[in-house]
PDB file of N, CA and C in Angstrom:
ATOM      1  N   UNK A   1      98.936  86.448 110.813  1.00  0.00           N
ATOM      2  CA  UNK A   1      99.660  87.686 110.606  1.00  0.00           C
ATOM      3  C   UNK A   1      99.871  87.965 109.111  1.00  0.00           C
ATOM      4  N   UNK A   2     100.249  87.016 108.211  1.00  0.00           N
ATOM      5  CA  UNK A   2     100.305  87.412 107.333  1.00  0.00           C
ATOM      6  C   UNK A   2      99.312  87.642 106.118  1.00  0.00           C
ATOM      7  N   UNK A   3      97.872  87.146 106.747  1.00  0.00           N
ATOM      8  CA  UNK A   3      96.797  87.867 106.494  1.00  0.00           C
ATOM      9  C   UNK A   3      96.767  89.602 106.262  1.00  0.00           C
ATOM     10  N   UNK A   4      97.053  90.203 107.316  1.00  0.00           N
ATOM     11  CA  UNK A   4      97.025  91.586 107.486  1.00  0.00           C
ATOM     12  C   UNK A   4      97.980  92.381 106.483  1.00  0.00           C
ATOM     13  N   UNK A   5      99.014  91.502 105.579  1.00  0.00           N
ATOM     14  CA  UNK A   5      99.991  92.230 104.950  1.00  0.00           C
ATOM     15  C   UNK A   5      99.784  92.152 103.231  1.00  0.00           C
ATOM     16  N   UNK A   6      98.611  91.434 103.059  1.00  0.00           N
ATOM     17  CA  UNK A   6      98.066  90.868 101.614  1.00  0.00           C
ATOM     18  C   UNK A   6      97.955  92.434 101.272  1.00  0.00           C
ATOM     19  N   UNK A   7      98.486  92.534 100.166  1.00  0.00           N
ATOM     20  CA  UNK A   7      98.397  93.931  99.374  1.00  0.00           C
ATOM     21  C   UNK A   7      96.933  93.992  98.043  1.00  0.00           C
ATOM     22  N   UNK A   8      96.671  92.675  98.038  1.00  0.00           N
ATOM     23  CA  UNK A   8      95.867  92.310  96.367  1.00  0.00           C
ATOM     24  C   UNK A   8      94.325  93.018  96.575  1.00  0.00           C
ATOM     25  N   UNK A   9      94.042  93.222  97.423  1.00  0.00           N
ATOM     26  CA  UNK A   9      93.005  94.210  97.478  1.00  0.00           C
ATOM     27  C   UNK A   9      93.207  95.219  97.274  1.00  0.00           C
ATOM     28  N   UNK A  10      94.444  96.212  97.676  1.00  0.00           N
ATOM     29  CA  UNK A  10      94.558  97.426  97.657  1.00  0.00           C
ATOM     30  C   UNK A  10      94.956  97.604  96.108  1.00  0.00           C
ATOM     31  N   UNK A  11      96.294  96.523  95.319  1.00  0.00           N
ATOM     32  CA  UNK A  11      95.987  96.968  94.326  1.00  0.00           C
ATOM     33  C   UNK A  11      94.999  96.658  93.104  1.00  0.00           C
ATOM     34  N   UNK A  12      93.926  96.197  93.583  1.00  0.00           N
ATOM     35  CA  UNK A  12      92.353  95.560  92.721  1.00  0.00           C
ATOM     36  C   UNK A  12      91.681  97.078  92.861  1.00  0.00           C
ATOM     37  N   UNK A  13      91.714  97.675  93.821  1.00  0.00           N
ATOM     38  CA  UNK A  13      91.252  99.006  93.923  1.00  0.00           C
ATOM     39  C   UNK A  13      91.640 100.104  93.080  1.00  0.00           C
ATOM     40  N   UNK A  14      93.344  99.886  92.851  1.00  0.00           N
ATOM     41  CA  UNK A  14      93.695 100.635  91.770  1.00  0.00           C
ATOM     42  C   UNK A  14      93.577 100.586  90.131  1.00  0.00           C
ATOM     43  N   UNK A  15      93.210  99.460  90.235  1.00  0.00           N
ATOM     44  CA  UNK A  15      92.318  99.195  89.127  1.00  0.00           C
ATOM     45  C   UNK A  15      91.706  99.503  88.594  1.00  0.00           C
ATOM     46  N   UNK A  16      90.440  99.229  89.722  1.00  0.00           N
ATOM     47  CA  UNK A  16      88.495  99.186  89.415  1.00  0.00           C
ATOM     48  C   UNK A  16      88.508 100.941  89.682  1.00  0.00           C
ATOM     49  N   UNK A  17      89.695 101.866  90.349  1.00  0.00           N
ATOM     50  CA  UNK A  17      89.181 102.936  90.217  1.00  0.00           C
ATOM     51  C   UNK A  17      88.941 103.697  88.580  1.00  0.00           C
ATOM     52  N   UNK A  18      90.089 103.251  88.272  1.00  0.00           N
ATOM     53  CA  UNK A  18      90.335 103.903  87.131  1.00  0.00           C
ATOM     54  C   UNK A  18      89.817 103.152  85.831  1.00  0.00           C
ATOM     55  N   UNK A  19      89.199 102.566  85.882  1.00  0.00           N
ATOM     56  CA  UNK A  19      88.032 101.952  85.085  1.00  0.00           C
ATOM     57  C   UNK A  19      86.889 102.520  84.521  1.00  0.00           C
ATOM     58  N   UNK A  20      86.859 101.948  83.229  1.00  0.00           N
ATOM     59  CA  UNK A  20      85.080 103.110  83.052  1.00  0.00           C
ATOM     60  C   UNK A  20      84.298 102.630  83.611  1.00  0.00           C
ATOM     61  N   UNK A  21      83.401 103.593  84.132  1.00  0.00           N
ATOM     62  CA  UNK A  21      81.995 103.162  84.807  1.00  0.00           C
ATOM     63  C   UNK A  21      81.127 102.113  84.618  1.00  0.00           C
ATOM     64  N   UNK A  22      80.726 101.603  84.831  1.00  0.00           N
ATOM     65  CA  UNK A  22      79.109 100.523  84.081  1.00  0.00           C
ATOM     66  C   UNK A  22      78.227 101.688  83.921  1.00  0.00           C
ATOM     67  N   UNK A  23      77.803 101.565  82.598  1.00  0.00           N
ATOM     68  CA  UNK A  23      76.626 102.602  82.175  1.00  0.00           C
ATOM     69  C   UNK A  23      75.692 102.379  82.841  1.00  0.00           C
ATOM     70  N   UNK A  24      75.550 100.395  83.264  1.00  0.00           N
ATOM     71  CA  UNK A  24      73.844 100.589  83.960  1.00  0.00           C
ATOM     72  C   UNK A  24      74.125 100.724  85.339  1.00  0.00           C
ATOM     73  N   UNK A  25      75.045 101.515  86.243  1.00  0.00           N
ATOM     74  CA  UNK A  25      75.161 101.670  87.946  1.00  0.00           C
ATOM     75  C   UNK A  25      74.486 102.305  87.974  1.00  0.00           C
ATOM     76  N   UNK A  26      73.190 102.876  88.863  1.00  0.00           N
ATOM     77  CA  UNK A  26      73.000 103.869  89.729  1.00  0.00           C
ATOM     78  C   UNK A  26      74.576 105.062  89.585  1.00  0.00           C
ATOM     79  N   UNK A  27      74.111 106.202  89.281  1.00  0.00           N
ATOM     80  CA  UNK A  27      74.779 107.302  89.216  1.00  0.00           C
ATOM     81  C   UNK A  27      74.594 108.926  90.405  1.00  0.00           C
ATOM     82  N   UNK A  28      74.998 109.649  90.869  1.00  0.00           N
ATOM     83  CA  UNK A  28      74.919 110.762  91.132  1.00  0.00           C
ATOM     84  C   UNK A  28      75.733 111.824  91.124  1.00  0.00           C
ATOM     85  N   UNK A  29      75.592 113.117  91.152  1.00  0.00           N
ATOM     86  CA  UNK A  29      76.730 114.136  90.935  1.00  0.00           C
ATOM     87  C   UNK A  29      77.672 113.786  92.065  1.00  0.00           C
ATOM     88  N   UNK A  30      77.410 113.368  93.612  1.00  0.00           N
ATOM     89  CA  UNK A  30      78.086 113.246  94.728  1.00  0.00           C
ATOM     90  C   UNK A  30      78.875 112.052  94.458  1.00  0.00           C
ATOM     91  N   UNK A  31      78.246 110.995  93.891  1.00  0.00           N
ATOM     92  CA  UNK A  31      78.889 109.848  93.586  1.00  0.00           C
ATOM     93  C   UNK A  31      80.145 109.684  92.848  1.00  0.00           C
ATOM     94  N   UNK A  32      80.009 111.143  91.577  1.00  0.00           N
ATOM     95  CA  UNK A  32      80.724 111.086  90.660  1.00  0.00           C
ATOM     96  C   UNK A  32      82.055 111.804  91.265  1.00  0.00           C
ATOM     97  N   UNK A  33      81.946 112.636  91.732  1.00  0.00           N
ATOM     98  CA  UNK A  33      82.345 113.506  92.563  1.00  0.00           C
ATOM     99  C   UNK A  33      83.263 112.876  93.288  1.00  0.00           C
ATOM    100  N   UNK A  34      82.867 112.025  94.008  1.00  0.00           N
ATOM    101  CA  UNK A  34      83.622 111.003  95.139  1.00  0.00           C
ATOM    102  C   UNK A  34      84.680 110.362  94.671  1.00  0.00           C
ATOM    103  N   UNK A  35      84.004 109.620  93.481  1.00  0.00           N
ATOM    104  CA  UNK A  35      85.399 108.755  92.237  1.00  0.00           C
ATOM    105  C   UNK A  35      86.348 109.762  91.874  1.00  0.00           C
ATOM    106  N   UNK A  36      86.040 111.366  91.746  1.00  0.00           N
ATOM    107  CA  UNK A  36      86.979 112.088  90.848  1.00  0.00           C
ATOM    108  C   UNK A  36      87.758 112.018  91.843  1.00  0.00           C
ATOM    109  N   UNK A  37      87.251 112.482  93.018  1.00  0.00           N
ATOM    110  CA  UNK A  37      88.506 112.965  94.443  1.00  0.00           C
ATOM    111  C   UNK A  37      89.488 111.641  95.134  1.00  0.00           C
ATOM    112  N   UNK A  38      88.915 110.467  94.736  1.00  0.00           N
ATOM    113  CA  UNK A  38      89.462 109.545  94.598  1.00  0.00           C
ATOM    114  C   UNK A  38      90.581 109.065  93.486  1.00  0.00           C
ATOM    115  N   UNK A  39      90.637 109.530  92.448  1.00  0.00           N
ATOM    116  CA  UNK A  39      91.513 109.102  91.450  1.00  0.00           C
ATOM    117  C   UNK A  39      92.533 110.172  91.409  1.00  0.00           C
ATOM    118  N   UNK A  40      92.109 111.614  91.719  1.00  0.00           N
ATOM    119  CA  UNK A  40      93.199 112.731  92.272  1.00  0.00           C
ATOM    120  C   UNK A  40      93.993 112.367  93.485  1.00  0.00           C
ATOM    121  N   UNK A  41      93.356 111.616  94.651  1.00  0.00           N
ATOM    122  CA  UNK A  41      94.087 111.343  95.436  1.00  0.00           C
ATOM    123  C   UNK A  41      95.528 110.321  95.483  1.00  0.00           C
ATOM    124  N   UNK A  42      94.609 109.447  94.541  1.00  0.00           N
ATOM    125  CA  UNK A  42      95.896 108.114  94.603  1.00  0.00           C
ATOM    126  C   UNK A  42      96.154 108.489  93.539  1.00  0.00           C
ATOM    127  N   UNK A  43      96.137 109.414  92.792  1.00  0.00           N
ATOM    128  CA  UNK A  43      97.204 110.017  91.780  1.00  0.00           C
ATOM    129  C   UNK A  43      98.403 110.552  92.273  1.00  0.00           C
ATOM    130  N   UNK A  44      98.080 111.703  93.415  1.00  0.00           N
ATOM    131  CA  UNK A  44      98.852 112.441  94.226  1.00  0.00           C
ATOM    132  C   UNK A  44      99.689 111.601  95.131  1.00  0.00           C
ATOM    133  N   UNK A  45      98.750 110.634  95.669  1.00  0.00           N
ATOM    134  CA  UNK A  45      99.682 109.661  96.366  1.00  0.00           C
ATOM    135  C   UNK A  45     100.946 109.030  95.793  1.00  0.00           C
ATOM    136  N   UNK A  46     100.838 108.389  94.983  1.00  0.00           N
ATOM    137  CA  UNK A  46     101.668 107.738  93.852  1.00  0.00           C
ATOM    138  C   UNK A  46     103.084 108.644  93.768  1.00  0.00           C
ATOM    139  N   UNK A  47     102.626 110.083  93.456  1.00  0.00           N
ATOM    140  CA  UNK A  47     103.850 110.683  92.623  1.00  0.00           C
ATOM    141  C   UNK A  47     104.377 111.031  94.179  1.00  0.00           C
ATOM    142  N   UNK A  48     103.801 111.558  95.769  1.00  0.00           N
ATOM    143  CA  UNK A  48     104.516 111.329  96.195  1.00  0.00           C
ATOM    144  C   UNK A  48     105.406 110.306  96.716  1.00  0.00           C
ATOM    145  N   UNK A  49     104.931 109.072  97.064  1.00  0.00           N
ATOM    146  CA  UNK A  49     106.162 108.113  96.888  1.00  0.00           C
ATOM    147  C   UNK A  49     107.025 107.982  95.967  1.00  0.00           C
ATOM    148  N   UNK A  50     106.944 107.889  94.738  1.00  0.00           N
ATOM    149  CA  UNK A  50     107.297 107.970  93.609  1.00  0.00           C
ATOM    150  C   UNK A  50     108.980 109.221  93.863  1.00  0.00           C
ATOM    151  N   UNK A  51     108.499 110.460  94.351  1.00  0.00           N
ATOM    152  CA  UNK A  51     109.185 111.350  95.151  1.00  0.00           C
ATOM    153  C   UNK A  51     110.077 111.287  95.641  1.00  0.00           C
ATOM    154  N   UNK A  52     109.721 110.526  96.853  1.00  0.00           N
ATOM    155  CA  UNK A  52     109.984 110.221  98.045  1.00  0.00           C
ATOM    156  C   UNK A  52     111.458 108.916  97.727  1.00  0.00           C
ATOM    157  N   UNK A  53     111.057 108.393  96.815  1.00  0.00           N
ATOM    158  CA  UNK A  53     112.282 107.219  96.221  1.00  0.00           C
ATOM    159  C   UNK A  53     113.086 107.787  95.673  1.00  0.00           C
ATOM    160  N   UNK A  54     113.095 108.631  94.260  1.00  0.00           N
ATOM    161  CA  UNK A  54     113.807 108.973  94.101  1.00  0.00           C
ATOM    162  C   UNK A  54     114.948 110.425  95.077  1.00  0.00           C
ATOM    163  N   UNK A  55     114.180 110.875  96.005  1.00  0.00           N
ATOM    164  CA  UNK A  55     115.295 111.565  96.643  1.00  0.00           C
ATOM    165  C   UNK A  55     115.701 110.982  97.476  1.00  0.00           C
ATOM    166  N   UNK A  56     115.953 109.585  98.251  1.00  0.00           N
ATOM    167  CA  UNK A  56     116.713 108.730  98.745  1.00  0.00           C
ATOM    168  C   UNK A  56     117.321 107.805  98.232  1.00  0.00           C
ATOM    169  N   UNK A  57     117.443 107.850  97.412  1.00  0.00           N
ATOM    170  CA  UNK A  57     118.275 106.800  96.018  1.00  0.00           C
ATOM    171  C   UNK A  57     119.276 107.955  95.489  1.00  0.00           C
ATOM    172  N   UNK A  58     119.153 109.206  95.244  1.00  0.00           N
ATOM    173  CA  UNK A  58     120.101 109.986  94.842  1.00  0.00           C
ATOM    174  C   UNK A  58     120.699 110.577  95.705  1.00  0.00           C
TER     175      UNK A  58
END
């Protein structure tokens, strides 16, 4: 059970997203594309929890 509650992947992800690229990856516009909507997302995510704390704390 307490397998299933390990967080260290999820935040290794927040990481490696926001990381510069490797110049030598394989690249595409869809690819690139994918990372942007990805780093908007758990951007957005963030500030709503972030939110979400502070209007139950005040």
């Amino acid at each position: 059970m307490k397998k299933y509650f390990q967080l260290g992947d999820v935040f290794y992800y927040f990481i490696r997203v926001f990381k510069k690229p490797d110049p030598n990856a394989p690249s595409s516009f869809n690819l690139r594309m994918m990372h942007g909507i990805n780093k908007i997302s758990i951007v957005m995510f963030l500030c709503g929890v972030i939110y979400f704390i502070i209007k139950h704390l005040a």
